[in-house]
Protein backbone atom coordinates (compact mmCIF):
# COMPACT_ATOMS: atom_id res chain seq x y z
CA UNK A 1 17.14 -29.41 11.44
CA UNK A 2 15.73 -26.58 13.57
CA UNK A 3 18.50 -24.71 14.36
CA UNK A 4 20.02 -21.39 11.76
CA UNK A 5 22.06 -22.79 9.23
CA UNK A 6 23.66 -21.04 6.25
CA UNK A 7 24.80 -20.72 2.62
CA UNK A 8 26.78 -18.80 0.24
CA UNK A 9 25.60 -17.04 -2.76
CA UNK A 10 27.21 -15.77 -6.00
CA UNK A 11 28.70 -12.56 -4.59
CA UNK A 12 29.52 -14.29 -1.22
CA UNK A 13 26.83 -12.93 1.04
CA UNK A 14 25.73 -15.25 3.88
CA UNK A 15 22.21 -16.00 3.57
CA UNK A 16 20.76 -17.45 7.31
CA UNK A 17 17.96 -20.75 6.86
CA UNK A 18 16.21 -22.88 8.85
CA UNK A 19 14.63 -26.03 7.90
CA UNK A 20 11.18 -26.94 9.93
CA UNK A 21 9.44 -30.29 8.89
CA UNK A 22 10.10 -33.51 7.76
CA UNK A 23 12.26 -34.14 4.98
CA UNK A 24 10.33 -36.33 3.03
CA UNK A 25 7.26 -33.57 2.43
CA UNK A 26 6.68 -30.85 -0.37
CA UNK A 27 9.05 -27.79 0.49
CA UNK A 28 7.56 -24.37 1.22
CA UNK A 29 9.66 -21.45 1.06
CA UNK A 30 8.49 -18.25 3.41
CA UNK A 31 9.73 -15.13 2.41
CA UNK A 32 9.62 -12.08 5.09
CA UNK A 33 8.80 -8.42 5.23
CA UNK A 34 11.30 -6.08 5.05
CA UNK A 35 12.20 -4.85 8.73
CA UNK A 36 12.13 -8.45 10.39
CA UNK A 37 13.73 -11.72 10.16
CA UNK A 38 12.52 -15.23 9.46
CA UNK A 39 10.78 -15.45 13.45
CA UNK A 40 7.55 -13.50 11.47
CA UNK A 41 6.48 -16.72 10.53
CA UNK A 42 6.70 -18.47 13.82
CA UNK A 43 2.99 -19.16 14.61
CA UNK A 44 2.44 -20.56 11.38
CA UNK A 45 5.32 -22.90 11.27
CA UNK A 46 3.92 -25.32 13.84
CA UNK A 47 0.85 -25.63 11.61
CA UNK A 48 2.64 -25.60 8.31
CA UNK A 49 5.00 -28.01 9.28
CA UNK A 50 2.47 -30.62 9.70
CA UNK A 51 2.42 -30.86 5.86
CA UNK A 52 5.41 -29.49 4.58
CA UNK A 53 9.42 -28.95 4.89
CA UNK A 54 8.83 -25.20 5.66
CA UNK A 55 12.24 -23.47 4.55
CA UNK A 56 12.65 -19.89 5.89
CA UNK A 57 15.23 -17.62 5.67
CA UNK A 58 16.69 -13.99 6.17
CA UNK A 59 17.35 -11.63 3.73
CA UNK A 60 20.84 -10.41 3.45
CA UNK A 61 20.74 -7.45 5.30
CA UNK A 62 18.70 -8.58 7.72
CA UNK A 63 18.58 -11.15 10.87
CA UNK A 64 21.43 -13.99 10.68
CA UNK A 65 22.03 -13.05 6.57
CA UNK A 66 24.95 -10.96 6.64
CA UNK A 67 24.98 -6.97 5.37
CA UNK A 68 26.27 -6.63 2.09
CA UNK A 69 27.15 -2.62 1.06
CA UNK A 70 25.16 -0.51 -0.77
CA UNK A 71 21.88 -0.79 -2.43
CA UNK A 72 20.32 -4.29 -3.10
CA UNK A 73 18.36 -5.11 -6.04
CA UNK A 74 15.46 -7.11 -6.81
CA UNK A 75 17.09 -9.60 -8.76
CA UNK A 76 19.76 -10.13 -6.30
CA UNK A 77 16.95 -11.08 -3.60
CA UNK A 78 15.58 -12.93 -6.29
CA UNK A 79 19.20 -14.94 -7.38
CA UNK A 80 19.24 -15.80 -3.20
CA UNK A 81 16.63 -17.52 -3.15
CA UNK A 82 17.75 -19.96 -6.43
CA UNK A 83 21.21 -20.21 -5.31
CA UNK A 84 19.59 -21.39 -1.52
CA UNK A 85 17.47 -23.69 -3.39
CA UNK A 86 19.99 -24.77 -5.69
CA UNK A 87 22.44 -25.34 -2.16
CA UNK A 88 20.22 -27.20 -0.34
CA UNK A 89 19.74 -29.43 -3.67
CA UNK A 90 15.75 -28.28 -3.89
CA UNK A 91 14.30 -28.66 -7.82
CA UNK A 92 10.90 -27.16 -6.69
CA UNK A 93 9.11 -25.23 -4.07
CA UNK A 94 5.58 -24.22 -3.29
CA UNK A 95 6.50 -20.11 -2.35
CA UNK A 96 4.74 -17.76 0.01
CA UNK A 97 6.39 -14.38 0.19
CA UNK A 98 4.47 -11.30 2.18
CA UNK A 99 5.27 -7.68 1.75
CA UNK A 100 8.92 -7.39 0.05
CA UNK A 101 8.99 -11.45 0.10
CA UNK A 102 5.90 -11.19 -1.88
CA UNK A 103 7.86 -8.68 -4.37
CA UNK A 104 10.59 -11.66 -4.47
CA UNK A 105 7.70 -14.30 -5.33
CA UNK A 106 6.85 -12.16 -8.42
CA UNK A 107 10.37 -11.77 -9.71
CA UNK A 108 10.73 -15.73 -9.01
CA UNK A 109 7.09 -16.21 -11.02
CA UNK A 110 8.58 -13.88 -14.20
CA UNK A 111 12.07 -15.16 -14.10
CA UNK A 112 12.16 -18.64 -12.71
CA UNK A 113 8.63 -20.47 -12.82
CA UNK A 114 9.90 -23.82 -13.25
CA UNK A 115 11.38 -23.94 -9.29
CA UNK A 116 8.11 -22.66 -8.06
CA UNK A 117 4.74 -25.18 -7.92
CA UNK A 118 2.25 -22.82 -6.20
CA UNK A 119 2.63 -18.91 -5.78
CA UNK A 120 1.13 -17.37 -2.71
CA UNK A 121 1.77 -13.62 -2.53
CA UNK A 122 0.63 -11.60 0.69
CA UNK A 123 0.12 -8.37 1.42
CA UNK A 124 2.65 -7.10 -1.37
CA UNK A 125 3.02 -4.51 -4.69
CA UNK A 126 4.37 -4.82 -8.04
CA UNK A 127 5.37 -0.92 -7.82
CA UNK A 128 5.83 1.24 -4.84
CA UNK A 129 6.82 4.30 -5.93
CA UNK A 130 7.71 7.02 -6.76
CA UNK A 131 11.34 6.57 -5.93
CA UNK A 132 12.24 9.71 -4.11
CA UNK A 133 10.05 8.76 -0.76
CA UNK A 134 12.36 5.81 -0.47
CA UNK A 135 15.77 8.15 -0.98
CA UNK A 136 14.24 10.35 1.73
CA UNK A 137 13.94 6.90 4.43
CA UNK A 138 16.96 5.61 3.09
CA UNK A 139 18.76 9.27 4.10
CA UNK A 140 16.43 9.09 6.78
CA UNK A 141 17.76 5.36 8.46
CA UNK A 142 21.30 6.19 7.90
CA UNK A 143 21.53 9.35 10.06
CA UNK A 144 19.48 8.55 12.72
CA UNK A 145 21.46 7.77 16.05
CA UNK A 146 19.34 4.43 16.34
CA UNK A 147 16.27 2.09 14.96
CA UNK A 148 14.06 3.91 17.44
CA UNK A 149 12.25 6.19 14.79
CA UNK A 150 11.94 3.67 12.20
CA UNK A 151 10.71 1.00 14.01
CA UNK A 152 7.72 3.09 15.30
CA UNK A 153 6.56 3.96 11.52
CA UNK A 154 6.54 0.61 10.77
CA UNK A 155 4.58 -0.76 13.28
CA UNK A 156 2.25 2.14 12.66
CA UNK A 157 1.79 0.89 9.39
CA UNK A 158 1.80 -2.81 10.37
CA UNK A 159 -0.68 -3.21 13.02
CA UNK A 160 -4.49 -1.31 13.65
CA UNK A 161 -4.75 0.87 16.60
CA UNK A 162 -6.25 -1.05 19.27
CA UNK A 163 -3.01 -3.63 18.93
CA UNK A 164 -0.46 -1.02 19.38
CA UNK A 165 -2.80 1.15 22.16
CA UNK A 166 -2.75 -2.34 24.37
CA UNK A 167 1.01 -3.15 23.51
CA UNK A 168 0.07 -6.75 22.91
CA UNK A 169 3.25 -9.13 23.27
CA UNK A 170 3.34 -9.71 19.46
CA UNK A 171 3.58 -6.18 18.64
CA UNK A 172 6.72 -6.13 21.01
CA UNK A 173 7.75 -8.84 19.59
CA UNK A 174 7.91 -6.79 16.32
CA UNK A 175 8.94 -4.02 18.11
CA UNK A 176 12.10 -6.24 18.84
CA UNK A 177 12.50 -7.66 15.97
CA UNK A 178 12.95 -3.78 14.25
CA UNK A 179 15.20 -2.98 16.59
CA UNK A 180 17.84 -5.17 16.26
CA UNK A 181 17.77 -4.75 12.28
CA UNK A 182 21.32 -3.15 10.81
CA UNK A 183 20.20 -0.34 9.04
CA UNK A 184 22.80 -0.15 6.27
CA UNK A 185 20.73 -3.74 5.64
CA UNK A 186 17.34 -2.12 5.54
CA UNK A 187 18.57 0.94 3.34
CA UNK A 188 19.85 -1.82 1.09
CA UNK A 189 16.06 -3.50 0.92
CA UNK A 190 14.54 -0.29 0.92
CA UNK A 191 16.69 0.21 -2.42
CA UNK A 192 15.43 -2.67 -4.23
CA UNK A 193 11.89 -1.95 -3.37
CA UNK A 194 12.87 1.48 -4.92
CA UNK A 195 14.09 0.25 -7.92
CA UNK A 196 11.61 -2.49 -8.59
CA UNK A 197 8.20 -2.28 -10.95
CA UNK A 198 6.75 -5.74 -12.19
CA UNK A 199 3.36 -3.93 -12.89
CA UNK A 200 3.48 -4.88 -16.52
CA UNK A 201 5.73 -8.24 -16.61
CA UNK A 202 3.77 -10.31 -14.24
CA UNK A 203 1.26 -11.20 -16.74
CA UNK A 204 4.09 -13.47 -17.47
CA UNK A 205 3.57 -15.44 -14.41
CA UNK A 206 2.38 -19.25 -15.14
CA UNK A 207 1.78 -20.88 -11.94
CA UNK A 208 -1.31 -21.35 -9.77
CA UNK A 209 -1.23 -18.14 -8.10
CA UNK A 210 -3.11 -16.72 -4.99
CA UNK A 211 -3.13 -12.76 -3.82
CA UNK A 212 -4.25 -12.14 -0.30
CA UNK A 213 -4.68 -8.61 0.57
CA UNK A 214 -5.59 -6.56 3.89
CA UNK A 215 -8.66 -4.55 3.61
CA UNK A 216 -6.79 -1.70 5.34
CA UNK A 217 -3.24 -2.42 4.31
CA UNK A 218 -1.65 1.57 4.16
CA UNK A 219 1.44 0.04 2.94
CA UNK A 220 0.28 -2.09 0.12
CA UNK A 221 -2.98 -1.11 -0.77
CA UNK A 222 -5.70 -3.77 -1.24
CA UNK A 223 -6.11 -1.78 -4.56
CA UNK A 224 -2.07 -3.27 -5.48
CA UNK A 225 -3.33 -6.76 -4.75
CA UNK A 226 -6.44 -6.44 -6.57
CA UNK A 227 -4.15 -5.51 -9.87
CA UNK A 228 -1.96 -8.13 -9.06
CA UNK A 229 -4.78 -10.33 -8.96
CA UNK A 230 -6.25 -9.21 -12.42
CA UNK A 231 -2.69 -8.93 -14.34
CA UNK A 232 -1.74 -12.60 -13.63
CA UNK A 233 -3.79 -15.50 -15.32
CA UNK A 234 -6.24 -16.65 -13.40
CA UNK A 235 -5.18 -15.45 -9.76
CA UNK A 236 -7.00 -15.85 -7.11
CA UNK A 237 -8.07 -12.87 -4.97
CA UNK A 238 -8.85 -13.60 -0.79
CA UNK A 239 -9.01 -9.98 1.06
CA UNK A 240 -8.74 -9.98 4.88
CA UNK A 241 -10.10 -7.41 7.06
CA UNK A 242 -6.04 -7.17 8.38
CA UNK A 243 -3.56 -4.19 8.25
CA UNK A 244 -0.13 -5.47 6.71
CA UNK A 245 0.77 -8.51 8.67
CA UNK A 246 -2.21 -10.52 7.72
CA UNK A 247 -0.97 -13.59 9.17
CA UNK A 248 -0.21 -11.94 12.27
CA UNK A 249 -3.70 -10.21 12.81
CA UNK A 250 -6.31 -12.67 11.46
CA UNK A 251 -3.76 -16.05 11.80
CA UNK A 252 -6.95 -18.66 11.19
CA UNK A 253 -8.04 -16.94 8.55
CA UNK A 254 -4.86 -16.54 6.77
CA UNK A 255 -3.68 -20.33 7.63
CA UNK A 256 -7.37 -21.44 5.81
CA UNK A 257 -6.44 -19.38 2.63
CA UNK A 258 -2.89 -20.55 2.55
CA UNK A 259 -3.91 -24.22 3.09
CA UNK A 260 -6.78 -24.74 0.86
CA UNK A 261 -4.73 -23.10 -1.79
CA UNK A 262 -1.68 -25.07 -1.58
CA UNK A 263 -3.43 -28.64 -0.78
């Protein structure tokens, strides 16, 4: 089953999946960044495939998923994810979320640890704050004419310099990506990143749990991971000399962490 597929949740949002895989492996669930859609894990699928059922999916909001109104929350993104697992008839799931997917792995940790085996969480925060920088690129998204503006800051913040200087194809492919995001979507997700602080319940979190940082993440500080790392028992701490999009910049590297960890 390669192709998009979808299912409803709770408050009737459509939430876009794809299965990759055979059916009779472990499942992994890969959670996204906010600002693309479920194609950020597409050079890892071919290799992650090979020894699991990878399940991706879009956030509502964003890619296939439809847009819901208003601001999302963190537990909603968190509630998708059970209600897609509970659709799909799925008891338990190895997760690996990056960026806001890695804010959706905590909340899934803290609130729902018996559907989750192992806990990968990538490039992410427990706490982004303080809330009014996200009001100002919430205001910001909704009055601009397009997703020009926006999708330049993010790939400023995603990739180093010499990647965006030589336009390499899978910065465009980013570049894309942003583009055709709806923005009342992205002010949604930039809502529940707002409105979301685990810093002090993820000591909570039972599973086996790894933390990869980027050494020069701007967006989630290898400094967030490192707490991360330290708040939840017995984490394990790999730091890559990446931006945001580890997997993206140093793919072997990541795909060695993310392998050894879960096999």
């Amino acid at each position: 089953m390669n192709e998009l597929n979808f299912v409803s949740a709770g408050d009737g949002a459509r939430i876009a999946y794809r299965f990759d895989g055979d059916a009779g492996k472990p499942v992994l669930v890969l959670s996204n960044s906010i600002g693309t859609t479920l194609r950020m894990w597409d050079a890892q699928v071919e290799s992650l495939s090979q020894h699991f059922r990878v399940l991706r999916y879009d956030f509502r909001g964003h890619g296939g998923s439809s847009v819901a109104a208003g601001a999302y929350s963190l537990d909603r993104l968190g509630r998708d994810v059970i209600e897609l697992l509970d659709a799909l008839g799925i008891e338990r799931a190895h997760f690996l979320g990056l960026s806001l997917g890695g804010f959706v792995g905590q909340w899934l940790g803290i609130h729902a640890p018996e559907r989750i085996d192992r806990l990968i969480l990538s490039n992410t925060s427990s706490y982004l704050g303080p809330a009014k920088q996200f009001d100002e690129r919430i205001a910001a998204v909704q009055q601009a004419p397009d997703m020009a503006e926006t999708a330049e800051m993010f790939l400023g913040n995603w990739f180093p310099a010499h990647m965006l200087a030589a336009k390499e194809s899978v910065v465009e492919d980013f570049r894309h990506m942003l583009l055709a995001i709806d923005r009342q979507g992205l002010a949604g997700l930039f809502a529940a990143v707002r409105d979301a602080d685990l810093r002090r319940t993820i000591a909570l979190i039972s599973r086996p749990t790894l933390v990869i940082a980027g050494q020069y993440d701007t967006v989630t500080a290898a400094s967030h991971s490192e707490l991360i790392a330290a708040t939840i028992p017995d984490a394990k701490l790999v730091v890559l000399p990446a931006v945001h999009l580890s997997n993206v910049e140093y793919p072997a590297e990541f795909m060695e962490a993310v392998l050894g960890f879960l096999r």
